[in-house]
PDB file of N, CA and C in Angstrom:
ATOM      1  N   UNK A   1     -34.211  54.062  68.996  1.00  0.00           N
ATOM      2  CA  UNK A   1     -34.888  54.599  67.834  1.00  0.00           C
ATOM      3  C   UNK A   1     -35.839  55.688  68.294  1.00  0.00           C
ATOM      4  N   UNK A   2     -36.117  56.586  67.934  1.00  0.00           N
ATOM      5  CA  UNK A   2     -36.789  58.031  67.699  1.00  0.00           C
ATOM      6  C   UNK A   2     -38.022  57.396  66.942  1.00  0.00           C
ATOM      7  N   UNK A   3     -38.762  57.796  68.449  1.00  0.00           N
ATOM      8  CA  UNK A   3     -40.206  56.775  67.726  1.00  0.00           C
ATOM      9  C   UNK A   3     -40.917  58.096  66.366  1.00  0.00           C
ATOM     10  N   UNK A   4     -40.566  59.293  66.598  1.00  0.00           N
ATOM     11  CA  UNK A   4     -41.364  59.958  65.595  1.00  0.00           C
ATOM     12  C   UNK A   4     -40.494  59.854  63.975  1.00  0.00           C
ATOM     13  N   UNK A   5     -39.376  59.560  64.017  1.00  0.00           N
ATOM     14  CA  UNK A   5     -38.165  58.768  63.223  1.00  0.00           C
ATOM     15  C   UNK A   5     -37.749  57.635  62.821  1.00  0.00           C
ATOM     16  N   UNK A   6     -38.960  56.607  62.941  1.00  0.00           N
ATOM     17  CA  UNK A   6     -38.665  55.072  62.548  1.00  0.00           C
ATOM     18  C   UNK A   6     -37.568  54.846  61.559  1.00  0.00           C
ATOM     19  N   UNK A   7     -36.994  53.948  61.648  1.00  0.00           N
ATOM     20  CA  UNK A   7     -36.295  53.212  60.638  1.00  0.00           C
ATOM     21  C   UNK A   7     -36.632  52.004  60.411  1.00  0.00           C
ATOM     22  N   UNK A   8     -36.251  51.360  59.220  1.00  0.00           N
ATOM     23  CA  UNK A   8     -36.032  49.890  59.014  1.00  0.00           C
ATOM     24  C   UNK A   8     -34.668  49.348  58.230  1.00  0.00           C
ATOM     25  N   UNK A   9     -33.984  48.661  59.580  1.00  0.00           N
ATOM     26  CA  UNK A   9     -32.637  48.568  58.662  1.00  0.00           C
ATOM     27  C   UNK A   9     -33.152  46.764  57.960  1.00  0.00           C
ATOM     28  N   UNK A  10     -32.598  46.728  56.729  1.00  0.00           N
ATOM     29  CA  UNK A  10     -32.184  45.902  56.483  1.00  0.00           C
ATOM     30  C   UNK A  10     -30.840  45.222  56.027  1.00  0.00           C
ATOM     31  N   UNK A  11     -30.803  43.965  55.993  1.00  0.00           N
ATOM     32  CA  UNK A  11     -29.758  43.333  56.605  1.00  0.00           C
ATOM     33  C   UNK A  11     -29.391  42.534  55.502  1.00  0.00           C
ATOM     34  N   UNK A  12     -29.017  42.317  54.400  1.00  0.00           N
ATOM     35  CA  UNK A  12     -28.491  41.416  53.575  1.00  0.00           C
ATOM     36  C   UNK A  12     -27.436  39.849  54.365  1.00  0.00           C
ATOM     37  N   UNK A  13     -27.564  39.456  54.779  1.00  0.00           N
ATOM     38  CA  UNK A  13     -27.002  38.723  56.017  1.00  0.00           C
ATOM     39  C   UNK A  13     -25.018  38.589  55.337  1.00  0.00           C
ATOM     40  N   UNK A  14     -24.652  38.823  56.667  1.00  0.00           N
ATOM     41  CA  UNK A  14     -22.650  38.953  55.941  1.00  0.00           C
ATOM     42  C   UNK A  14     -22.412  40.361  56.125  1.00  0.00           C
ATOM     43  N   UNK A  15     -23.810  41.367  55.891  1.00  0.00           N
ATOM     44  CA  UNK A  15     -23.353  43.201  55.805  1.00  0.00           C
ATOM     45  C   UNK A  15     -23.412  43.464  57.216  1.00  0.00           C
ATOM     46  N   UNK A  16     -23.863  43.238  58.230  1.00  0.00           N
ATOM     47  CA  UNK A  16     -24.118  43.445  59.623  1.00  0.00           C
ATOM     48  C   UNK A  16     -23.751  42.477  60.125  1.00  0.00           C
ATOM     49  N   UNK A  17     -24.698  41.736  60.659  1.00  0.00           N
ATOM     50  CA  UNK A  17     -24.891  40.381  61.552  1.00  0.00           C
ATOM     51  C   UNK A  17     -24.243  39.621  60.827  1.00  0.00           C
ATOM     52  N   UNK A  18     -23.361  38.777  61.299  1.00  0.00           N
ATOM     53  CA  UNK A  18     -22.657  37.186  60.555  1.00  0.00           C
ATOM     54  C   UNK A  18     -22.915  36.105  61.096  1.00  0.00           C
ATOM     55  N   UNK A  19     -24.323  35.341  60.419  1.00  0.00           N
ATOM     56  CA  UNK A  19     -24.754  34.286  60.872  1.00  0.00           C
ATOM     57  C   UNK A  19     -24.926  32.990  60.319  1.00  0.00           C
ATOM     58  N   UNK A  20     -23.755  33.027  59.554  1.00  0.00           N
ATOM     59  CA  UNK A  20     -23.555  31.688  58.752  1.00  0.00           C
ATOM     60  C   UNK A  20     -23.568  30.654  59.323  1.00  0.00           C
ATOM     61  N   UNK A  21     -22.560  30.411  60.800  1.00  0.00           N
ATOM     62  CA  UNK A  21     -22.421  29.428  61.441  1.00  0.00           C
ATOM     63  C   UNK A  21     -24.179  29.074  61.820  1.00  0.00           C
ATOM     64  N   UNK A  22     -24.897  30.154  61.901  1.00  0.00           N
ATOM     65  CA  UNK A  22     -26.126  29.811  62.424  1.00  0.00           C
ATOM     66  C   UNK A  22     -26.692  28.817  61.045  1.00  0.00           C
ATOM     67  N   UNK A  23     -27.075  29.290  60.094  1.00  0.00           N
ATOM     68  CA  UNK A  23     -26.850  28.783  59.192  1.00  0.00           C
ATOM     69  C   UNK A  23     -26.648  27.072  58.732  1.00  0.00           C
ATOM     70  N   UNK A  24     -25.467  27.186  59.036  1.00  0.00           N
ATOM     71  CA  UNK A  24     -24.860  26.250  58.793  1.00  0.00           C
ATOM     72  C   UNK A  24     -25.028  24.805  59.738  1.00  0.00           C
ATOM     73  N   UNK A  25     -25.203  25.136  61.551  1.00  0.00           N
ATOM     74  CA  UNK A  25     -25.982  24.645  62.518  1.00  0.00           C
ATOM     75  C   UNK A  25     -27.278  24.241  62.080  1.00  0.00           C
ATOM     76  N   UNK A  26     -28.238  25.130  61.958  1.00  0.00           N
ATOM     77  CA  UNK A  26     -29.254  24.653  61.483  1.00  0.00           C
ATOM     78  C   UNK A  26     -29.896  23.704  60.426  1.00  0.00           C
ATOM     79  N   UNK A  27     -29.062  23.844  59.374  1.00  0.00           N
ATOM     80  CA  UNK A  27     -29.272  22.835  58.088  1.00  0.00           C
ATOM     81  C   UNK A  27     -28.605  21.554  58.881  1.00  0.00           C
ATOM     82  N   UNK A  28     -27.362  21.415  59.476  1.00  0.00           N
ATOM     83  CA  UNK A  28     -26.860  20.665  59.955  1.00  0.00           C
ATOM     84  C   UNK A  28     -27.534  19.506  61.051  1.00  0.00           C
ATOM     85  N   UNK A  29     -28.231  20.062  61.756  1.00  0.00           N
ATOM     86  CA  UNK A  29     -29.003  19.132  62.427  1.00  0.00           C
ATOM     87  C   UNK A  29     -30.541  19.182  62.285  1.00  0.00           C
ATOM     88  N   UNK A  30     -30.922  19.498  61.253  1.00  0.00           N
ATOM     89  CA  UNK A  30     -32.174  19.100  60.353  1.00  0.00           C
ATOM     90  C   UNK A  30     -31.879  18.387  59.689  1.00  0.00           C
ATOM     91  N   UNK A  31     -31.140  18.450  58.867  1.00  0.00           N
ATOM     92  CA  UNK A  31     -30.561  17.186  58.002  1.00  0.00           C
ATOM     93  C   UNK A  31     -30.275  15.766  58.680  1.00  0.00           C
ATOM     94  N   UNK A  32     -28.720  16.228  59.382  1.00  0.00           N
ATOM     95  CA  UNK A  32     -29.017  14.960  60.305  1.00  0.00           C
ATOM     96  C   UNK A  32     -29.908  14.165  60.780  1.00  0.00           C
ATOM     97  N   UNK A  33     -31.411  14.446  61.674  1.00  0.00           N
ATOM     98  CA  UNK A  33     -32.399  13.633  61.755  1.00  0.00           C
ATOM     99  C   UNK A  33     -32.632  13.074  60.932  1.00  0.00           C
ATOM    100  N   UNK A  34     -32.187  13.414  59.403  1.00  0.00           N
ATOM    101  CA  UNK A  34     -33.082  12.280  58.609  1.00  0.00           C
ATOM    102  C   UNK A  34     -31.910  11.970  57.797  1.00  0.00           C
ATOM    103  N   UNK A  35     -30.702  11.772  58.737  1.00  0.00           N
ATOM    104  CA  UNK A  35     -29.743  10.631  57.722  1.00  0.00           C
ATOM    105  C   UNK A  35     -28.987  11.128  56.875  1.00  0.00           C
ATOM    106  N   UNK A  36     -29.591  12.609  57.091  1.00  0.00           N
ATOM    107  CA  UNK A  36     -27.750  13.153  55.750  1.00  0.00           C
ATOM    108  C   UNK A  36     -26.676  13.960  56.316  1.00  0.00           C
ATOM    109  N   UNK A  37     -25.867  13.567  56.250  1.00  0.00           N
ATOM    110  CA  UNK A  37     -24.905  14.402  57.099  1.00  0.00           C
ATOM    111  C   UNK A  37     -24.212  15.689  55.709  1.00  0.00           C
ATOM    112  N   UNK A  38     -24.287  16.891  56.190  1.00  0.00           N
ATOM    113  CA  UNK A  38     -24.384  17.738  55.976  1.00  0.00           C
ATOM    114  C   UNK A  38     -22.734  18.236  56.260  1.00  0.00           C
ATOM    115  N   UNK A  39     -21.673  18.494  54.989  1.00  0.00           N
ATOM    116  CA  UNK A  39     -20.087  18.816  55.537  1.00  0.00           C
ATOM    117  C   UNK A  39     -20.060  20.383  55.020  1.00  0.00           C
ATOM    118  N   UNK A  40     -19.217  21.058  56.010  1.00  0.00           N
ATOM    119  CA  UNK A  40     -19.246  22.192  55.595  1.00  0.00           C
ATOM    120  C   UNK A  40     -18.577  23.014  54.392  1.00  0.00           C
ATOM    121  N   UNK A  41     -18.125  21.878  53.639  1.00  0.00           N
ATOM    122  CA  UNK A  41     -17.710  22.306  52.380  1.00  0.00           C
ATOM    123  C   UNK A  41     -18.575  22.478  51.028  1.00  0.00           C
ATOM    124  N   UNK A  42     -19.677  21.550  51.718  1.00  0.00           N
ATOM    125  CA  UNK A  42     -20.921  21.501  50.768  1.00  0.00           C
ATOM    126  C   UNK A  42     -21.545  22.768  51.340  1.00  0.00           C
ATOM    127  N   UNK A  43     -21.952  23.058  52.381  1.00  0.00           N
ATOM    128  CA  UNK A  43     -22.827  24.378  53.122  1.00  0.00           C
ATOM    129  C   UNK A  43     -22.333  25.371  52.329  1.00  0.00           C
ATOM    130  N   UNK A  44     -20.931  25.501  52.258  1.00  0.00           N
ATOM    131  CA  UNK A  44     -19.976  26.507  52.009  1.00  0.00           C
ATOM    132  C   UNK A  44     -20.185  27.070  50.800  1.00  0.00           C
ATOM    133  N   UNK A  45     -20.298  25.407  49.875  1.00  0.00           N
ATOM    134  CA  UNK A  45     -20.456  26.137  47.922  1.00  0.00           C
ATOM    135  C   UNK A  45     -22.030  26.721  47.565  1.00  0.00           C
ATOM    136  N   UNK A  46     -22.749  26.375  48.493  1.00  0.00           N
ATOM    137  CA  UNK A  46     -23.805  26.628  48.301  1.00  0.00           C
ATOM    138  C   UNK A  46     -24.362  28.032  49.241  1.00  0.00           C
ATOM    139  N   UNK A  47     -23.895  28.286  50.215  1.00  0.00           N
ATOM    140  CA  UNK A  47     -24.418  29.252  50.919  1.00  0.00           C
ATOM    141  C   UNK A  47     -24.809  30.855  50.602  1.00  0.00           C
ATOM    142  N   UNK A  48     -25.609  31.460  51.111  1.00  0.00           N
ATOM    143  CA  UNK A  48     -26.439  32.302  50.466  1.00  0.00           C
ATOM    144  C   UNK A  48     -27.446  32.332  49.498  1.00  0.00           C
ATOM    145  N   UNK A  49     -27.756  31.160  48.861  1.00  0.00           N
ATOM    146  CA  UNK A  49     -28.803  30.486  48.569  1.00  0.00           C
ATOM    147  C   UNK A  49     -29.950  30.383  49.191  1.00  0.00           C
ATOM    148  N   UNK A  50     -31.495  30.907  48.827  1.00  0.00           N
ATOM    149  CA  UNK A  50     -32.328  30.076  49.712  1.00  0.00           C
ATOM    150  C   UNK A  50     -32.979  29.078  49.682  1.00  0.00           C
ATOM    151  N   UNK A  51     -33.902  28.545  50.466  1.00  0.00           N
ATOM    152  CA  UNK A  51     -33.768  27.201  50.646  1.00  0.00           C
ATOM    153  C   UNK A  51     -34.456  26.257  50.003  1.00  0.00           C
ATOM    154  N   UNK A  52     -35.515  27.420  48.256  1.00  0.00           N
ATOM    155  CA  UNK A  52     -35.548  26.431  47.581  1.00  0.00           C
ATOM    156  C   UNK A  52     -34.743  26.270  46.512  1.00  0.00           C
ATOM    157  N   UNK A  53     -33.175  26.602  47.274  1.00  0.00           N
ATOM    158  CA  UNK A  53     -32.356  25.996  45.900  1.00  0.00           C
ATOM    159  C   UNK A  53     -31.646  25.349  46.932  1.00  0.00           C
ATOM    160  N   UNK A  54     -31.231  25.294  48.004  1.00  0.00           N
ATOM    161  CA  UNK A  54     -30.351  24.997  48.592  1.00  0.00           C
ATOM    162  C   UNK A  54     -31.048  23.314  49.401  1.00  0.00           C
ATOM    163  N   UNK A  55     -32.025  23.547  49.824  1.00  0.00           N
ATOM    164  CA  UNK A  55     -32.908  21.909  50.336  1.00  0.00           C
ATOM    165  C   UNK A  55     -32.485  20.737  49.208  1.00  0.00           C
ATOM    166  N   UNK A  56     -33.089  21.277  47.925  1.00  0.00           N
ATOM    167  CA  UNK A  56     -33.005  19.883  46.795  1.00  0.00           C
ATOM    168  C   UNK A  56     -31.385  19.917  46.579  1.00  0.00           C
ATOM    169  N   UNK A  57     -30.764  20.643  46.643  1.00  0.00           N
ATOM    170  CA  UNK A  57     -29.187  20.582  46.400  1.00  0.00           C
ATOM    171  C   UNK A  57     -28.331  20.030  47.713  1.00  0.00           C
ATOM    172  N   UNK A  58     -28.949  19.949  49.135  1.00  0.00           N
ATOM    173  CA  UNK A  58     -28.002  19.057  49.922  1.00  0.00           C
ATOM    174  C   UNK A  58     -28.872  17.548  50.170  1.00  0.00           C
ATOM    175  N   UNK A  59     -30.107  17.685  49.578  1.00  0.00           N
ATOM    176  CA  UNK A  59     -31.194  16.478  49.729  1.00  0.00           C
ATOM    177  C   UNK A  59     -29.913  15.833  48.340  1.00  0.00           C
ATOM    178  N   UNK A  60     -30.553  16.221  47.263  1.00  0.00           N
ATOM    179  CA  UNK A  60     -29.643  15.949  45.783  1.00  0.00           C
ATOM    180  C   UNK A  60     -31.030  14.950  45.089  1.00  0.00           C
ATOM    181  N   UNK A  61     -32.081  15.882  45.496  1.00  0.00           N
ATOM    182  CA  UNK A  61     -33.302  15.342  44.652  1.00  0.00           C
ATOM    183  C   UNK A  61     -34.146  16.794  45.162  1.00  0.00           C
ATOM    184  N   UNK A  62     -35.249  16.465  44.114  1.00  0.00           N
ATOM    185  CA  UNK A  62     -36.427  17.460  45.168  1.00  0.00           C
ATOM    186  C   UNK A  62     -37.865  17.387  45.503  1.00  0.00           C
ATOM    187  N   UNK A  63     -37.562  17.157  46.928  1.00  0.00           N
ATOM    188  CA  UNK A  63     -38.538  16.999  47.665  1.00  0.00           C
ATOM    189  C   UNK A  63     -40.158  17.269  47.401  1.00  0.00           C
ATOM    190  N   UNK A  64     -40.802  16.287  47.512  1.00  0.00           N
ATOM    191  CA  UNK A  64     -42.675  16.721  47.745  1.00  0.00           C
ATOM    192  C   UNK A  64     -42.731  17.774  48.419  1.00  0.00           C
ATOM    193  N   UNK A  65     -43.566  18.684  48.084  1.00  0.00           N
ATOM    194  CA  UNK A  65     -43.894  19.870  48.555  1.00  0.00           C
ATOM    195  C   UNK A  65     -44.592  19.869  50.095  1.00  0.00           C
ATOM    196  N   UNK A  66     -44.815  18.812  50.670  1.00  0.00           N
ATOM    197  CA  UNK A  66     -45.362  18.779  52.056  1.00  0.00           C
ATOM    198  C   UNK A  66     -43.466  18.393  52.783  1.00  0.00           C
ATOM    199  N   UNK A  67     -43.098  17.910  52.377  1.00  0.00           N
ATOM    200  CA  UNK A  67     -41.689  17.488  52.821  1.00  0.00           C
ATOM    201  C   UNK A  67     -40.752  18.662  52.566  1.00  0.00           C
ATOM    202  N   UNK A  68     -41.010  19.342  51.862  1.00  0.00           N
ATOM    203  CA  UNK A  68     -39.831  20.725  51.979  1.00  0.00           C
ATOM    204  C   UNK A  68     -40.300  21.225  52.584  1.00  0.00           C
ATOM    205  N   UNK A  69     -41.668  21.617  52.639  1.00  0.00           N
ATOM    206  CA  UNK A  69     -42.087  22.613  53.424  1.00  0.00           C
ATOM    207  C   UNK A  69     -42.123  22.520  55.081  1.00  0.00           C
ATOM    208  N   UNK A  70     -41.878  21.078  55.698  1.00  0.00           N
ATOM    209  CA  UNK A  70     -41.552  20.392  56.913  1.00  0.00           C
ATOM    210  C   UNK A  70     -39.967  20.614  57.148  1.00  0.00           C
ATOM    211  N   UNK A  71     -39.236  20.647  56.357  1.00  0.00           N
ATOM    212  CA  UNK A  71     -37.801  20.581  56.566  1.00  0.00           C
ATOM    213  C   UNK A  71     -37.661  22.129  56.897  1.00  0.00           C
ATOM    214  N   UNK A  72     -37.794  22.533  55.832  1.00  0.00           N
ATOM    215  CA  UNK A  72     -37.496  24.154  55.362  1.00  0.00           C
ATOM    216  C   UNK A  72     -38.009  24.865  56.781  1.00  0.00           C
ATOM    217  N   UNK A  73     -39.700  24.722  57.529  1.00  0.00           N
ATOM    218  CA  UNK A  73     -39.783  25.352  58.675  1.00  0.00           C
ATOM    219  C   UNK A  73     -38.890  24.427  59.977  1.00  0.00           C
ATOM    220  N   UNK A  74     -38.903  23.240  59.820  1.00  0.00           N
ATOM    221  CA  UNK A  74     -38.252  22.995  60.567  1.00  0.00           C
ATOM    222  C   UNK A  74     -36.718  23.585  60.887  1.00  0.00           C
ATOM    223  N   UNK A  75     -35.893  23.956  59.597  1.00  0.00           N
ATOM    224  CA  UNK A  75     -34.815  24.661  59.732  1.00  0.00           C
ATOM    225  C   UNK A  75     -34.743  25.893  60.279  1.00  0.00           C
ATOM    226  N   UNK A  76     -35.501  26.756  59.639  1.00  0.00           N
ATOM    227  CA  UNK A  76     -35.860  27.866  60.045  1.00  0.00           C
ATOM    228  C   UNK A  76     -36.035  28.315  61.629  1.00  0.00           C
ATOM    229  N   UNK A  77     -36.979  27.401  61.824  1.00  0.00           N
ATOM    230  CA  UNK A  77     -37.426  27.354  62.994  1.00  0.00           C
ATOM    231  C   UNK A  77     -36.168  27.600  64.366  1.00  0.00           C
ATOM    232  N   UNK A  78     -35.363  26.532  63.942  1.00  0.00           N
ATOM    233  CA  UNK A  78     -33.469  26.416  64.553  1.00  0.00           C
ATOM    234  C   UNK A  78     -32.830  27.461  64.199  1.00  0.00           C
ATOM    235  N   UNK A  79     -32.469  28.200  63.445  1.00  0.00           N
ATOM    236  CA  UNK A  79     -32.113  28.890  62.881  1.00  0.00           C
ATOM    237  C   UNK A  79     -32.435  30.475  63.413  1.00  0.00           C
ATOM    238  N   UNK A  80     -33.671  30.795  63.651  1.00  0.00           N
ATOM    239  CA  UNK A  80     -34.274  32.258  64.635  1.00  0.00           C
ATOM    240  C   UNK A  80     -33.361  31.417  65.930  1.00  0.00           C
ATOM    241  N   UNK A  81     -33.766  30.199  66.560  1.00  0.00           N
ATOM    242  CA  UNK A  81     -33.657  30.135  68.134  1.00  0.00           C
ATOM    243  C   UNK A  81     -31.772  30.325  67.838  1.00  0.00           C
ATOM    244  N   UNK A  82     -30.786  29.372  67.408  1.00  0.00           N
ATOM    245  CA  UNK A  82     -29.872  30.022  67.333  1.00  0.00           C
ATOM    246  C   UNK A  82     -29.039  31.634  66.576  1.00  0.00           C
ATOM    247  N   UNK A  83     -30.004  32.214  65.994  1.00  0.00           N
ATOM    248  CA  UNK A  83     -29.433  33.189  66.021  1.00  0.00           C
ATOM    249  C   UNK A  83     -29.488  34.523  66.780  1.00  0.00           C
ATOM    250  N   UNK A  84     -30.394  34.424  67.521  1.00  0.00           N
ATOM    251  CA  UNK A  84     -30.744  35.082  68.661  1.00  0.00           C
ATOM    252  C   UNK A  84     -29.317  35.021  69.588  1.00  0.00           C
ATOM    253  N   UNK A  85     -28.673  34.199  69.988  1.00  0.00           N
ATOM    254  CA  UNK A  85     -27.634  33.406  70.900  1.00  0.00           C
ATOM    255  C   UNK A  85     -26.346  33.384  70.496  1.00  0.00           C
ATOM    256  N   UNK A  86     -26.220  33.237  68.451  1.00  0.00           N
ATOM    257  CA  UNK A  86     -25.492  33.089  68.417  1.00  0.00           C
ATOM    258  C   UNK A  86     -25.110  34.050  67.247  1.00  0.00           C
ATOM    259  N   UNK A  87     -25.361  34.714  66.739  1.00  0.00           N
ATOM    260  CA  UNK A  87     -24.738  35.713  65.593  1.00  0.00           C
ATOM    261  C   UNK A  87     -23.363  36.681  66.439  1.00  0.00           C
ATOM    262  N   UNK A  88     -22.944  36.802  65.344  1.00  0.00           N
ATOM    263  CA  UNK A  88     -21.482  37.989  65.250  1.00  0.00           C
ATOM    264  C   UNK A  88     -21.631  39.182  64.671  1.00  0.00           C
ATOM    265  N   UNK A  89     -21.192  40.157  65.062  1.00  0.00           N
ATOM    266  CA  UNK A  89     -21.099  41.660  64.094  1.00  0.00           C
ATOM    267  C   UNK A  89     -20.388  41.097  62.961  1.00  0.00           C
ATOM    268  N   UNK A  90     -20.339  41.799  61.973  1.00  0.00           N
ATOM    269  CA  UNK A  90     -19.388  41.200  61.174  1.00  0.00           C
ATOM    270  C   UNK A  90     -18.345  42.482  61.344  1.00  0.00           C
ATOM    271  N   UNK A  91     -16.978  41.873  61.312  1.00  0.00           N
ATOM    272  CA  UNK A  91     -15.758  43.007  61.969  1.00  0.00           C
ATOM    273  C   UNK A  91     -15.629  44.361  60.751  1.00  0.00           C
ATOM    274  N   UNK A  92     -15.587  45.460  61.768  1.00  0.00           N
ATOM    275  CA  UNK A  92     -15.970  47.004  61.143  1.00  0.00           C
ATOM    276  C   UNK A  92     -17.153  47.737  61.595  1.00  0.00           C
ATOM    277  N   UNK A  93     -18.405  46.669  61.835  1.00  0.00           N
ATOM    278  CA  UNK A  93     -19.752  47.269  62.439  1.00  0.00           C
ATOM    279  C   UNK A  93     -19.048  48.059  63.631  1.00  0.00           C
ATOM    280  N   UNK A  94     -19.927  49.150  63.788  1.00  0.00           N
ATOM    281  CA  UNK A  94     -19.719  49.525  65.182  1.00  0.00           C
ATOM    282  C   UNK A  94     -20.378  49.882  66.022  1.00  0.00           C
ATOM    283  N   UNK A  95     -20.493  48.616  67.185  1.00  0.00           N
ATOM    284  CA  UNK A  95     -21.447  49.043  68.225  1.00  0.00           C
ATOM    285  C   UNK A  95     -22.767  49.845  68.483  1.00  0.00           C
ATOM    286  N   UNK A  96     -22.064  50.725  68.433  1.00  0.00           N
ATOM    287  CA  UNK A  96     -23.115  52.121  68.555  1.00  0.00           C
ATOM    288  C   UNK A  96     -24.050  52.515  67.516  1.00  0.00           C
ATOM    289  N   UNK A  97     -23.880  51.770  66.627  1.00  0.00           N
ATOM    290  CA  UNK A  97     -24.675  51.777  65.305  1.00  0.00           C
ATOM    291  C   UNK A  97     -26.059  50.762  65.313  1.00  0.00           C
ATOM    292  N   UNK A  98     -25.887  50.013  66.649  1.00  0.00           N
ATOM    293  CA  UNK A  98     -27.021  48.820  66.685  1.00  0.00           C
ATOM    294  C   UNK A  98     -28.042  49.415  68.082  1.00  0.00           C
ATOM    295  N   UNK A  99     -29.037  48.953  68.321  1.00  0.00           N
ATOM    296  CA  UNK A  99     -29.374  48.472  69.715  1.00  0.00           C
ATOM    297  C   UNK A  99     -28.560  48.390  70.508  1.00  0.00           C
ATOM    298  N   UNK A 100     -28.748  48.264  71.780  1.00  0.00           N
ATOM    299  CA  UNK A 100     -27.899  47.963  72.955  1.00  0.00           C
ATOM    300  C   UNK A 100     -28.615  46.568  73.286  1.00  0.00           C
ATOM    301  N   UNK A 101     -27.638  45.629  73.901  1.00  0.00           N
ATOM    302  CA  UNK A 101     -27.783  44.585  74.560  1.00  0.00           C
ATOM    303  C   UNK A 101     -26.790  43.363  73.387  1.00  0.00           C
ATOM    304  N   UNK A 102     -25.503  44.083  72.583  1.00  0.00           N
ATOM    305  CA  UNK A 102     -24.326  43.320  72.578  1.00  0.00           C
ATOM    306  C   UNK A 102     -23.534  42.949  73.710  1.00  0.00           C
ATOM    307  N   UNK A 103     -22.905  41.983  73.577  1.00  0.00           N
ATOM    308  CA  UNK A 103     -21.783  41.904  74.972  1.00  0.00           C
ATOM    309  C   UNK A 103     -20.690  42.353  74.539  1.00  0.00           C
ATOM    310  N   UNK A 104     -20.053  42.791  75.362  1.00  0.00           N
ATOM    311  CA  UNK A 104     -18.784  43.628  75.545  1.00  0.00           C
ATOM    312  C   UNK A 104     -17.741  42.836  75.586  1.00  0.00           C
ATOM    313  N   UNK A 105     -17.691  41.492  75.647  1.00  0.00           N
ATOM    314  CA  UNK A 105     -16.848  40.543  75.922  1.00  0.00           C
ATOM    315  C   UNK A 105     -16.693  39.960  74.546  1.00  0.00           C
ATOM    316  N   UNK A 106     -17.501  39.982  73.602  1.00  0.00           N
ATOM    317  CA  UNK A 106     -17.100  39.091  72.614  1.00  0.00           C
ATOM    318  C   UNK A 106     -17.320  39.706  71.528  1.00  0.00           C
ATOM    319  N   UNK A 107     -17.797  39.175  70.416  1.00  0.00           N
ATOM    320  CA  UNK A 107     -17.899  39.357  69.181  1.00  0.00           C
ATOM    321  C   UNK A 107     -19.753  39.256  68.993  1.00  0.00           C
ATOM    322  N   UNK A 108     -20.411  38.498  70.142  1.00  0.00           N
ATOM    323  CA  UNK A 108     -21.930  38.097  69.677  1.00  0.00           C
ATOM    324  C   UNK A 108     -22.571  39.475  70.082  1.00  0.00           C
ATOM    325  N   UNK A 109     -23.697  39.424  69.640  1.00  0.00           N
ATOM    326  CA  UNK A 109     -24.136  40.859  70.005  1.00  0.00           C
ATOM    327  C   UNK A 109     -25.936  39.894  69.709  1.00  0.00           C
ATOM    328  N   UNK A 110     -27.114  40.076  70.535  1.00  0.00           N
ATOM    329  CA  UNK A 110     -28.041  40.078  71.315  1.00  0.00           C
ATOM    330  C   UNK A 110     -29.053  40.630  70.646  1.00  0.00           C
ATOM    331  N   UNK A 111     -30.138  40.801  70.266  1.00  0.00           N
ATOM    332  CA  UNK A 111     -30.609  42.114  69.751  1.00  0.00           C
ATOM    333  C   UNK A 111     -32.091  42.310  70.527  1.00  0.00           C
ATOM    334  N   UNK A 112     -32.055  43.242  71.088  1.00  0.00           N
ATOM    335  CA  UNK A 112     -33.287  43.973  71.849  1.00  0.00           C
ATOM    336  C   UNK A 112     -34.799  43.247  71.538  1.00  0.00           C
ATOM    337  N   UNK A 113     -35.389  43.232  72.924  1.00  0.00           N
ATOM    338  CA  UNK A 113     -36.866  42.596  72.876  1.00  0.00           C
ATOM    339  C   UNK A 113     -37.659  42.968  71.863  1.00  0.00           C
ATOM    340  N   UNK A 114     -37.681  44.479  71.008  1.00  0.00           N
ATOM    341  CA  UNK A 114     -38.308  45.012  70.312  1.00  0.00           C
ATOM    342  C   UNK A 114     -37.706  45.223  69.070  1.00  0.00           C
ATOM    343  N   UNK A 115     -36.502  44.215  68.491  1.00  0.00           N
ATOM    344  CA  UNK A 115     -36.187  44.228  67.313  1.00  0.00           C
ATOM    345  C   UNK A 115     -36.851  43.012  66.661  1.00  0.00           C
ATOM    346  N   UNK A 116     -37.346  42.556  65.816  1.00  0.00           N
ATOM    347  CA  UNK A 116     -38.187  41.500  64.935  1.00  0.00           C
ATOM    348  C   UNK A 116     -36.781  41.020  63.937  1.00  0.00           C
ATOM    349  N   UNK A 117     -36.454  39.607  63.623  1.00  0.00           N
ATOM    350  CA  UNK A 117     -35.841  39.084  62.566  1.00  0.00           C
ATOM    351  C   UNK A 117     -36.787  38.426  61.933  1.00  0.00           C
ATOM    352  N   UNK A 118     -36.394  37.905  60.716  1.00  0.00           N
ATOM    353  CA  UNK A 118     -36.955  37.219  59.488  1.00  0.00           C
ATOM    354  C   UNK A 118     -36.017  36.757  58.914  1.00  0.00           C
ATOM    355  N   UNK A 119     -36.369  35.710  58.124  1.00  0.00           N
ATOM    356  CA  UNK A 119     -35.372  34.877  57.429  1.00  0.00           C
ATOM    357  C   UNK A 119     -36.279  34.179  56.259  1.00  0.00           C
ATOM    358  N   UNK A 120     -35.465  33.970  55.108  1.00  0.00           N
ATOM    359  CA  UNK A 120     -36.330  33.455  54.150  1.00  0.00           C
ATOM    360  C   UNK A 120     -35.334  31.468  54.123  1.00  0.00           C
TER     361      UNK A 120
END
């Protein structure tokens, strides 16, 4: 980036980066600790949702507000550490259009010490 040229891309998640599986990991073993097993057909009808529609809809009640708000960062929380590791371009991106520090070997691509994510 052309520091006198900033940008800010944003990312609708699916338009760039494809990090569903991250996603989907994450709810998955947050849930689990507390006894719900989480199938990916349910992740699936619901996904792209955030997570205050999507928590009370795989809970299938809704949660005290100290208890979502424990789950919800707790997900989250999984969710940055695997997607750092584990996101995909989504196929068509091209390379040269991102940061450097994708691998060349696969499909995951890395993103630079000085890029910031967020997630709602």
């Amino acid at each position: 980036m052309n520091p006198k040229n900033p940008a800010i891309l944003w990312d609708m998640d699916g338009t760039i980066v494809d990090s569903k599986d991250c996603h989907f990991h994450a709810w998955f073993d947050t849930l689990k600790k507390r006894g719900i097993d989480l199938t990916e057909e349910v992740f699936t009808s619901s996904f792209g949702r955030n997570n205050m529609i999507s928590l009370p809809f795989y809970l299938g009640y809704q949660p005290e507000p100290e208890v979502f708000n424990e789950i919800a960062h707790e997900k989250e929380s999984l969710f940055l550490e695997m997607v750092l590791e584990d996101s995909k371009l989504v196929p068509g991106v091209e390379p040269g259009w991102l940061p450097p520090r994708r691998t060349e070997s696969s499909r995951l691509w890395h993103p630079p010490a000085n890029l910031k994510l967020s997630t709602n």
